[in-house]
C-alpha atoms as a PDB file:
ATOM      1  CA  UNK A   1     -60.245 119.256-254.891  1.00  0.00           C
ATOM      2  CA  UNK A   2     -63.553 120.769-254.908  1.00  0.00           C
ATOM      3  CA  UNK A   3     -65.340 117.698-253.367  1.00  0.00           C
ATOM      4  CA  UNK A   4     -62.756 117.278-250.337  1.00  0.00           C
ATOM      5  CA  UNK A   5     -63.512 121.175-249.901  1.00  0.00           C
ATOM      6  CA  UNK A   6     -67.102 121.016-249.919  1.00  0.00           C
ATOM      7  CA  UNK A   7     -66.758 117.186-247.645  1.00  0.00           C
ATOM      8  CA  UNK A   8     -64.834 118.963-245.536  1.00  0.00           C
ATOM      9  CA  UNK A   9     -66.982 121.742-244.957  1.00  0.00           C
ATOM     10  CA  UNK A  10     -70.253 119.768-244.491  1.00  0.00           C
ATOM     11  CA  UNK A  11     -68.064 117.935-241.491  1.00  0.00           C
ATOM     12  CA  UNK A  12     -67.531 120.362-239.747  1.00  0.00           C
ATOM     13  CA  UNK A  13     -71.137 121.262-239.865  1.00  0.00           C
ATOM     14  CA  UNK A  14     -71.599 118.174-238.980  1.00  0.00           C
ATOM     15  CA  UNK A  15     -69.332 118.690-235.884  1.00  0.00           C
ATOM     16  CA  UNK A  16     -70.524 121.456-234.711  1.00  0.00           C
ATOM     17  CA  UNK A  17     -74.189 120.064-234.888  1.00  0.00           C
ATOM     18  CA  UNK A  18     -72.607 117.598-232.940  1.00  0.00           C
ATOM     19  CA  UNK A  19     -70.200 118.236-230.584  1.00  0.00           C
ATOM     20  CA  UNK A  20     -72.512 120.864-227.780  1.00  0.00           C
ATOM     21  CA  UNK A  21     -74.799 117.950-227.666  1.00  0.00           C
ATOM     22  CA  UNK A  22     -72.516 115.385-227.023  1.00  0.00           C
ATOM     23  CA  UNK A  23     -70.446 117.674-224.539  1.00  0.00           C
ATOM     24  CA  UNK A  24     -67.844 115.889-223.458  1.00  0.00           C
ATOM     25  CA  UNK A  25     -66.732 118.411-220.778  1.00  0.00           C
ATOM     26  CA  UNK A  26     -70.013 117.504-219.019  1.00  0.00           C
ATOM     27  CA  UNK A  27     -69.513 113.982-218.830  1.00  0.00           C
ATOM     28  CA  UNK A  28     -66.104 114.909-216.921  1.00  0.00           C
ATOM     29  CA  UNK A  29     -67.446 115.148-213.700  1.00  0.00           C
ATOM     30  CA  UNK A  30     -69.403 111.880-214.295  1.00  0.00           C
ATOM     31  CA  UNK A  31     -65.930 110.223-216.039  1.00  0.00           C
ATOM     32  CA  UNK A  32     -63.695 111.100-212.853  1.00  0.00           C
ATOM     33  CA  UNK A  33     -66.532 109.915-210.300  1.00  0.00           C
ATOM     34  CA  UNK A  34     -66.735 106.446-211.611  1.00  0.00           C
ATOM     35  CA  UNK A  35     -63.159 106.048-212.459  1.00  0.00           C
ATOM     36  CA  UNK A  36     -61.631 107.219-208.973  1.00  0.00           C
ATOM     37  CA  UNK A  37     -59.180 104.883-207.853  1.00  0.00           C
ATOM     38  CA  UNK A  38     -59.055 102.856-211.186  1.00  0.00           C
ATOM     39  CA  UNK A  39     -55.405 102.793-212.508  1.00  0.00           C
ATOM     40  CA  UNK A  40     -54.404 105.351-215.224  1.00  0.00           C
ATOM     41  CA  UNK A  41     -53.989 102.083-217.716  1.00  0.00           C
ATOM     42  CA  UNK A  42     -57.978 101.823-216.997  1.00  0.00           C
ATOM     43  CA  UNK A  43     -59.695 105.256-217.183  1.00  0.00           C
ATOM     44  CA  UNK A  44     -57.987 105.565-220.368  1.00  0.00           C
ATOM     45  CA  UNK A  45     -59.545 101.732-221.362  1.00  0.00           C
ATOM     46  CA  UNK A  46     -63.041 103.447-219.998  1.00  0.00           C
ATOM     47  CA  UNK A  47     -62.615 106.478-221.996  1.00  0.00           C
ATOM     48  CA  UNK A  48     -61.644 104.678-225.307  1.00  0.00           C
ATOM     49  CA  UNK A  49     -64.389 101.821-225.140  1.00  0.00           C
ATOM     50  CA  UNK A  50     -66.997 104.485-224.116  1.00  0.00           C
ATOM     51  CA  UNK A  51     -65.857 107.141-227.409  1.00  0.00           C
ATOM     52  CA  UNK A  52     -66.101 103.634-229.250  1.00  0.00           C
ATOM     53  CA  UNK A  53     -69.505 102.503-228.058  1.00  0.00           C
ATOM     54  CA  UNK A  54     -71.046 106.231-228.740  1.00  0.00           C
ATOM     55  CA  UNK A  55     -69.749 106.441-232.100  1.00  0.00           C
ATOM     56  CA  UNK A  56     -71.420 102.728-233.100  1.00  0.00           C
ATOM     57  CA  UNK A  57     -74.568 104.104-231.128  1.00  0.00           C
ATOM     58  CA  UNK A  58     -75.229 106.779-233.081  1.00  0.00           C
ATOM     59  CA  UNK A  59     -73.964 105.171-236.142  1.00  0.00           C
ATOM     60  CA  UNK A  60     -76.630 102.718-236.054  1.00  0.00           C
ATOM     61  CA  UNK A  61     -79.365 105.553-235.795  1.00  0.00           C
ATOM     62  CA  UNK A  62     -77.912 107.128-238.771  1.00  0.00           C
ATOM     63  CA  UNK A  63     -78.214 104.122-240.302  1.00  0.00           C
ATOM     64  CA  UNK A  64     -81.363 102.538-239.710  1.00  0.00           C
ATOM     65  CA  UNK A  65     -83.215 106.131-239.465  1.00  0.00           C
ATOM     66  CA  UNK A  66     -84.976 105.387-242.600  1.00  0.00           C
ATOM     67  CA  UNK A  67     -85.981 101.968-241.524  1.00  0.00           C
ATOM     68  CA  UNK A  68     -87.337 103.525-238.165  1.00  0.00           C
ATOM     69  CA  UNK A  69     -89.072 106.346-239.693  1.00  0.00           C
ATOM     70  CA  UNK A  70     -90.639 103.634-242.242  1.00  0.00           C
ATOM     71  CA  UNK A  71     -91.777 101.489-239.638  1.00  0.00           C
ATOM     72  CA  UNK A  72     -93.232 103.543-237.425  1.00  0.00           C
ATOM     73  CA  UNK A  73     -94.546 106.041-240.443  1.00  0.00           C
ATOM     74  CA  UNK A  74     -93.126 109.318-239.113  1.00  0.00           C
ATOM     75  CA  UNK A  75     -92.638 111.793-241.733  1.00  0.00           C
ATOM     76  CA  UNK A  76     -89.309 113.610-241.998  1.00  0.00           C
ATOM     77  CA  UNK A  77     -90.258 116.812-240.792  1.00  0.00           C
ATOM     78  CA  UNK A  78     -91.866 115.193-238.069  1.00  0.00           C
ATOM     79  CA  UNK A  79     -88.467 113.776-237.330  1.00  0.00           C
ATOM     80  CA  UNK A  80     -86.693 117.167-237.393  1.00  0.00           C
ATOM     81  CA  UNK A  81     -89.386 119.090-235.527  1.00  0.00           C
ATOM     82  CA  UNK A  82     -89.158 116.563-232.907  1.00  0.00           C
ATOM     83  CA  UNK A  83     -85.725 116.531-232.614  1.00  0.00           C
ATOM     84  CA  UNK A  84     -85.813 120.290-232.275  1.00  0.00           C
ATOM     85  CA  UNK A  85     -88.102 120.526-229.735  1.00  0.00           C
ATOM     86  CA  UNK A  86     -85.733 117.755-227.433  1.00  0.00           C
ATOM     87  CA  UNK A  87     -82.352 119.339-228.098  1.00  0.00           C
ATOM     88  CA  UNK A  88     -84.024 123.098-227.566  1.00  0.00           C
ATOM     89  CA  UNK A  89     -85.167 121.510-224.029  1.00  0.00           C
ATOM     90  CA  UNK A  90     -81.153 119.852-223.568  1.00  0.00           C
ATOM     91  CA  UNK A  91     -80.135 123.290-224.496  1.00  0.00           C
ATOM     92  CA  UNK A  92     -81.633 125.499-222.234  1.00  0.00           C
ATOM     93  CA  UNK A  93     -81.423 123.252-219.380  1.00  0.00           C
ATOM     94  CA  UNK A  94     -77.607 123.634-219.979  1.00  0.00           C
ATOM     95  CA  UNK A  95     -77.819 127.134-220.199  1.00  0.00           C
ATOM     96  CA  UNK A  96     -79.706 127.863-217.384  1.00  0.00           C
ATOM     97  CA  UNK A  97     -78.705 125.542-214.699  1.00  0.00           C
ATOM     98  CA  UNK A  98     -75.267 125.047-215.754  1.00  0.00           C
ATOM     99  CA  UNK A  99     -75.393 121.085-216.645  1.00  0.00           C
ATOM    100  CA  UNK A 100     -77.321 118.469-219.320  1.00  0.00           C
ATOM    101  CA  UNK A 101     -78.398 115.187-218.951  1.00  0.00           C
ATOM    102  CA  UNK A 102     -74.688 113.543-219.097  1.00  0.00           C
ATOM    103  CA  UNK A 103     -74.826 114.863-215.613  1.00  0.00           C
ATOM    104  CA  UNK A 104     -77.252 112.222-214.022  1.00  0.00           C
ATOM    105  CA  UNK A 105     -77.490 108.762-213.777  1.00  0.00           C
ATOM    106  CA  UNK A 106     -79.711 106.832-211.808  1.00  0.00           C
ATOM    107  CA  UNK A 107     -77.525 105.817-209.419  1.00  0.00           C
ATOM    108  CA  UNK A 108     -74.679 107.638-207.030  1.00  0.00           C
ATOM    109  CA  UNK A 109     -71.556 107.109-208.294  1.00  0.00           C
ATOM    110  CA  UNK A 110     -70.249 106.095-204.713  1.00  0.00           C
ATOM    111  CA  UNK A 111     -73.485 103.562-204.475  1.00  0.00           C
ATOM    112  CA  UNK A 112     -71.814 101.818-206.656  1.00  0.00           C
ATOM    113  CA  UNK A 113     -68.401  99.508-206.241  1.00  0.00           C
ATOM    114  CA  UNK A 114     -65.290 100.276-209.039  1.00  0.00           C
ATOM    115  CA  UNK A 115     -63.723  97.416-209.015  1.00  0.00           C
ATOM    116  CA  UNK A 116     -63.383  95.813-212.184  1.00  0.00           C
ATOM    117  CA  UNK A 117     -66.652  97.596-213.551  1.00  0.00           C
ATOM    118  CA  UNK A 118     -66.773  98.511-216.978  1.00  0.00           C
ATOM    119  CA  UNK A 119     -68.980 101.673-217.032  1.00  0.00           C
ATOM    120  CA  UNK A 120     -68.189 102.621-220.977  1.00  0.00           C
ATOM    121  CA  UNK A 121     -71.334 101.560-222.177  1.00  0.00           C
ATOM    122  CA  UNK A 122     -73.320 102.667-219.670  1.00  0.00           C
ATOM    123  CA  UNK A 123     -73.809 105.213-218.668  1.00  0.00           C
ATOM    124  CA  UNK A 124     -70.788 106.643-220.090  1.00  0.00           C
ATOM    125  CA  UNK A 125     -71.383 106.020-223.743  1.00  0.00           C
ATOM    126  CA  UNK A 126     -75.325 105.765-223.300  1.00  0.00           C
ATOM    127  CA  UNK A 127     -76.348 108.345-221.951  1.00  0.00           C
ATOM    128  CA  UNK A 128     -73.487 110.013-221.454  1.00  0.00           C
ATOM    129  CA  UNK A 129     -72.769 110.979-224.852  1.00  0.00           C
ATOM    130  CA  UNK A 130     -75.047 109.190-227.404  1.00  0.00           C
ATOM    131  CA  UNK A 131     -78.225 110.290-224.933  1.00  0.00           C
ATOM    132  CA  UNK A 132     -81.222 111.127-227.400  1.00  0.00           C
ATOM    133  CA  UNK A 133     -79.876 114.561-227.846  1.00  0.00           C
ATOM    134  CA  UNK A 134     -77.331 113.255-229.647  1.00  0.00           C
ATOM    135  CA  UNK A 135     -79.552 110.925-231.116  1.00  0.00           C
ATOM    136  CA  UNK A 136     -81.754 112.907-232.152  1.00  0.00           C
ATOM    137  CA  UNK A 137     -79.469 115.357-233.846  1.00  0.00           C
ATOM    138  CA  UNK A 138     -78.042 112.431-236.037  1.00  0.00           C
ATOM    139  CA  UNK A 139     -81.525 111.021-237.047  1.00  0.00           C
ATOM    140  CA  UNK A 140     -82.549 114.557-238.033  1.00  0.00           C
ATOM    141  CA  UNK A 141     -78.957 115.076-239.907  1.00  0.00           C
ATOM    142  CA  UNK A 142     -79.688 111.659-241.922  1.00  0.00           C
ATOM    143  CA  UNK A 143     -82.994 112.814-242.854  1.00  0.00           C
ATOM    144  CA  UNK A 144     -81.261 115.621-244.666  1.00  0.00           C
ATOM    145  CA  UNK A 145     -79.230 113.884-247.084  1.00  0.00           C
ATOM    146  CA  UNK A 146     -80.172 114.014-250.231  1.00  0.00           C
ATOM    147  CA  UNK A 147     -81.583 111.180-252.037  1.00  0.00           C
ATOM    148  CA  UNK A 148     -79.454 111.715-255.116  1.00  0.00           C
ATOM    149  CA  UNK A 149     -76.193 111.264-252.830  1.00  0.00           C
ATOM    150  CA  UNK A 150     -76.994 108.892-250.338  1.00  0.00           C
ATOM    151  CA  UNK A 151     -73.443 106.994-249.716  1.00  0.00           C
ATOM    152  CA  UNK A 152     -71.342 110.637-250.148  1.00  0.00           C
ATOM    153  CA  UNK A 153     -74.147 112.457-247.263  1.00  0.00           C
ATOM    154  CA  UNK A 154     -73.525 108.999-245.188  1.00  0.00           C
ATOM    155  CA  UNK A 155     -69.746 109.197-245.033  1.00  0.00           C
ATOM    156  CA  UNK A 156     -69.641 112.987-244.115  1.00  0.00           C
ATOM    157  CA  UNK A 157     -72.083 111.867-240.830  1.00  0.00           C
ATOM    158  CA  UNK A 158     -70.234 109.423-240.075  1.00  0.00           C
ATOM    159  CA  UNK A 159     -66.995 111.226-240.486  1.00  0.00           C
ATOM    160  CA  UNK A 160     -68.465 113.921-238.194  1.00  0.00           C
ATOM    161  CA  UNK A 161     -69.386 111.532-235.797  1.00  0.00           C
ATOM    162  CA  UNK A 162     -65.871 109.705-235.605  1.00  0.00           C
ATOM    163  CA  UNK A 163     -64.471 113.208-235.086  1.00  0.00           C
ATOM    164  CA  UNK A 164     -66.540 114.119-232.375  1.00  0.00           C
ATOM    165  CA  UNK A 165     -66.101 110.578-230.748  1.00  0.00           C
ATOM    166  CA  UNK A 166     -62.056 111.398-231.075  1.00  0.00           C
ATOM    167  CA  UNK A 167     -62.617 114.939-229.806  1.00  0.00           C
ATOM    168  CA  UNK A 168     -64.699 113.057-226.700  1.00  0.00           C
ATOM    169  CA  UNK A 169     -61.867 110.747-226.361  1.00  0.00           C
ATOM    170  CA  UNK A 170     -59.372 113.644-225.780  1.00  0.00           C
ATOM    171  CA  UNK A 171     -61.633 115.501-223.258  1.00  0.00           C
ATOM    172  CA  UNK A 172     -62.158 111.899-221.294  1.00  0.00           C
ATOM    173  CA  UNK A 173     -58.249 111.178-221.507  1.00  0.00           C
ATOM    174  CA  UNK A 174     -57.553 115.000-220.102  1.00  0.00           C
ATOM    175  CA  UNK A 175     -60.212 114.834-217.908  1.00  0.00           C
ATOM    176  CA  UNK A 176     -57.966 115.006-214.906  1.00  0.00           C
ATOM    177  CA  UNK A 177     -56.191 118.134-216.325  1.00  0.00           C
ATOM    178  CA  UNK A 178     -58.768 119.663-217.711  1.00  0.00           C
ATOM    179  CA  UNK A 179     -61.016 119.492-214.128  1.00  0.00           C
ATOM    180  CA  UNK A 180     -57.798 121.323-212.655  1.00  0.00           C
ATOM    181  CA  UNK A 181     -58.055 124.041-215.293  1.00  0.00           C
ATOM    182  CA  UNK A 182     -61.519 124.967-215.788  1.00  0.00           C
ATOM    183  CA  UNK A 183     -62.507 123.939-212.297  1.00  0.00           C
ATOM    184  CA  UNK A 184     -65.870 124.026-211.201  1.00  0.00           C
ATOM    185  CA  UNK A 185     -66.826 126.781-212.453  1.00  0.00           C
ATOM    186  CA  UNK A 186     -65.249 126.637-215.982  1.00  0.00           C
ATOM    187  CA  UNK A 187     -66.855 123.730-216.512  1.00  0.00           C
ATOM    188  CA  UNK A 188     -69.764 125.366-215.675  1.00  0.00           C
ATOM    189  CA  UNK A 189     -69.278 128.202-218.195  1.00  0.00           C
ATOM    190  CA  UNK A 190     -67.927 125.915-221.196  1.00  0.00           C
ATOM    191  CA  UNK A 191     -71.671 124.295-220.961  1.00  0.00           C
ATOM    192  CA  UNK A 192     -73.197 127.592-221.205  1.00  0.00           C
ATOM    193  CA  UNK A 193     -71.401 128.613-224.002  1.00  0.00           C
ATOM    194  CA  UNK A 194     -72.549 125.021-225.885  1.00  0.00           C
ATOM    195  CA  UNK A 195     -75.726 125.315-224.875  1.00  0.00           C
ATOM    196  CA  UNK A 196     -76.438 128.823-226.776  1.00  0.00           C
ATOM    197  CA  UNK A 197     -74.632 127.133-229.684  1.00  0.00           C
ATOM    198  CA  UNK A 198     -77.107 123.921-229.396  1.00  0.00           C
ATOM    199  CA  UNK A 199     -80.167 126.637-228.985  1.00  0.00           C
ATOM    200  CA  UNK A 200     -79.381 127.772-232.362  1.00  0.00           C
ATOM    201  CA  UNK A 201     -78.997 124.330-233.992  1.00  0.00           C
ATOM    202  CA  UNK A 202     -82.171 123.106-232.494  1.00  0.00           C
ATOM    203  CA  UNK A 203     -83.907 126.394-234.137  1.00  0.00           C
ATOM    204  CA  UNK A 204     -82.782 125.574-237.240  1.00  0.00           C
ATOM    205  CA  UNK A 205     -83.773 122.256-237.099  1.00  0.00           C
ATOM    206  CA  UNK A 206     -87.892 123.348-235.501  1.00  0.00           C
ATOM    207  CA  UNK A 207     -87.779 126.262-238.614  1.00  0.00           C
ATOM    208  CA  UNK A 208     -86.763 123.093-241.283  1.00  0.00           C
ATOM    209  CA  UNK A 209     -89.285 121.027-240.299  1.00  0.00           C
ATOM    210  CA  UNK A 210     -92.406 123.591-240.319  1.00  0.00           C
ATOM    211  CA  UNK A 211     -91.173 124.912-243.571  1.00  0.00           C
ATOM    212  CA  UNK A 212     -91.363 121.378-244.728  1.00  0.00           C
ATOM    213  CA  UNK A 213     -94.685 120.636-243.030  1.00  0.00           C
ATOM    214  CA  UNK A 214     -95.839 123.911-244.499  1.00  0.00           C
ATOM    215  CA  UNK A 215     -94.426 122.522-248.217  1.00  0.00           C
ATOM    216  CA  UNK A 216     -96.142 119.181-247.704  1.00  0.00           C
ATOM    217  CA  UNK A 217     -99.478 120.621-246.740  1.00  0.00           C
ATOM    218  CA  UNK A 218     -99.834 122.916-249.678  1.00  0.00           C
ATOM    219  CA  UNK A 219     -99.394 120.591-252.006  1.00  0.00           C
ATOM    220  CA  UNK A 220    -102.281 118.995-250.838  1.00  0.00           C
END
């Protein structure tokens, strides 16, 4: 009972890590652009496939994390400061101007024709929600686990991740609702409110990585 407590708590952390990043309310816009005029039957295909494709995404950074930071030699606190640094510049782009990266795409979404395009990969899923915010955020959470409980840390990621890919799926599915709710402006304010909550996480993650620099170097 005392494991599925303390699992369930480190999910949630791992949620709210998570979920501000990811921000499925500002993919909305994005969602209902490229899916205007599809049948019902088919945004909720596009939403599904793209909450799919994110979670394997960032599944296979949490994964192979160690293998990247092995190959390329970059220390762990490296990881996390860097991290920091990009989801601190996410954050207070979203707090300032309202909007994050899920935003833009390279192209207009009325440059380009609907019919029978799959956009769930991309750029729903990538960047939408797995951008390297998200990314990022996962690599630094997998750097975290402890060696001595490798396969417990890894499910409670990945069962953070699958929850914030469902929670995505249910913002994508109620886009249409939600858009009439919030409106413009709610929208607007919901991605505020994330990105103070993403400040703090990315401030945690800049003052774990010095303190671990700082450990590393006096040892020297």
């Amino acid at each position: 009972m005392e494991i599925l407590v303390e699992s369930s708590k480190y999910i949630a952390i791992v949620v709210v890590s998570l979920l501000p990043i990811m921000n499925p309310l500002a993919t909305i816009p994005l969602f209902m652009s490229l899916t205007r005029g599809m049948s019902q039957p088919h945004k909720r295909v596009q939403a599904k496939k793209a909450c799919i494709y994110a979670f394997f995404i960032l599944a296979t950074f949490l994964v192979l994390g160690n293998v990247i930071i092995a190959l390329f030699g970059i220390s762990l606190p490296g990881i996390r400061i860097a991290g920091g640094i990009i989801v601190m510049i996410l954050a207070l782009r979203m707090i300032f101007s309202g909007e994050d990266s899920a935003s833009n795409v390279d192209a207009a979404p009325s440059q380009i024709k609907r019919a029978d395009i799959d956009y769930s990969f991309s750029p729903l899923a990538m960047p939408g929600l797995s951008g390297p915010g998200s990314i990022a955020i996962v690599m630094g959470l997998g750097a975290a686990i402890p060696e001595n409980n490798e396969i417990g840390g890894y499910a409670v990621v990945l069962a953070g991740i699958a929850i914030t890919s469902a929670i995505s799926y249910i913002a994508l599915y109620s886009s249409g609702f939600i858009e009439k709710l919030l409106g413009t402006h709610g929208i607007q304010a919901v991605t505020k409110i994330m990105g103070f909550l993403l400040t703090c996480v990315a401030v945690q993650f800049l003052a774990s990585g010095i303190r671990d620099f700082y450990v590393e170097f006096t040892k020297i």
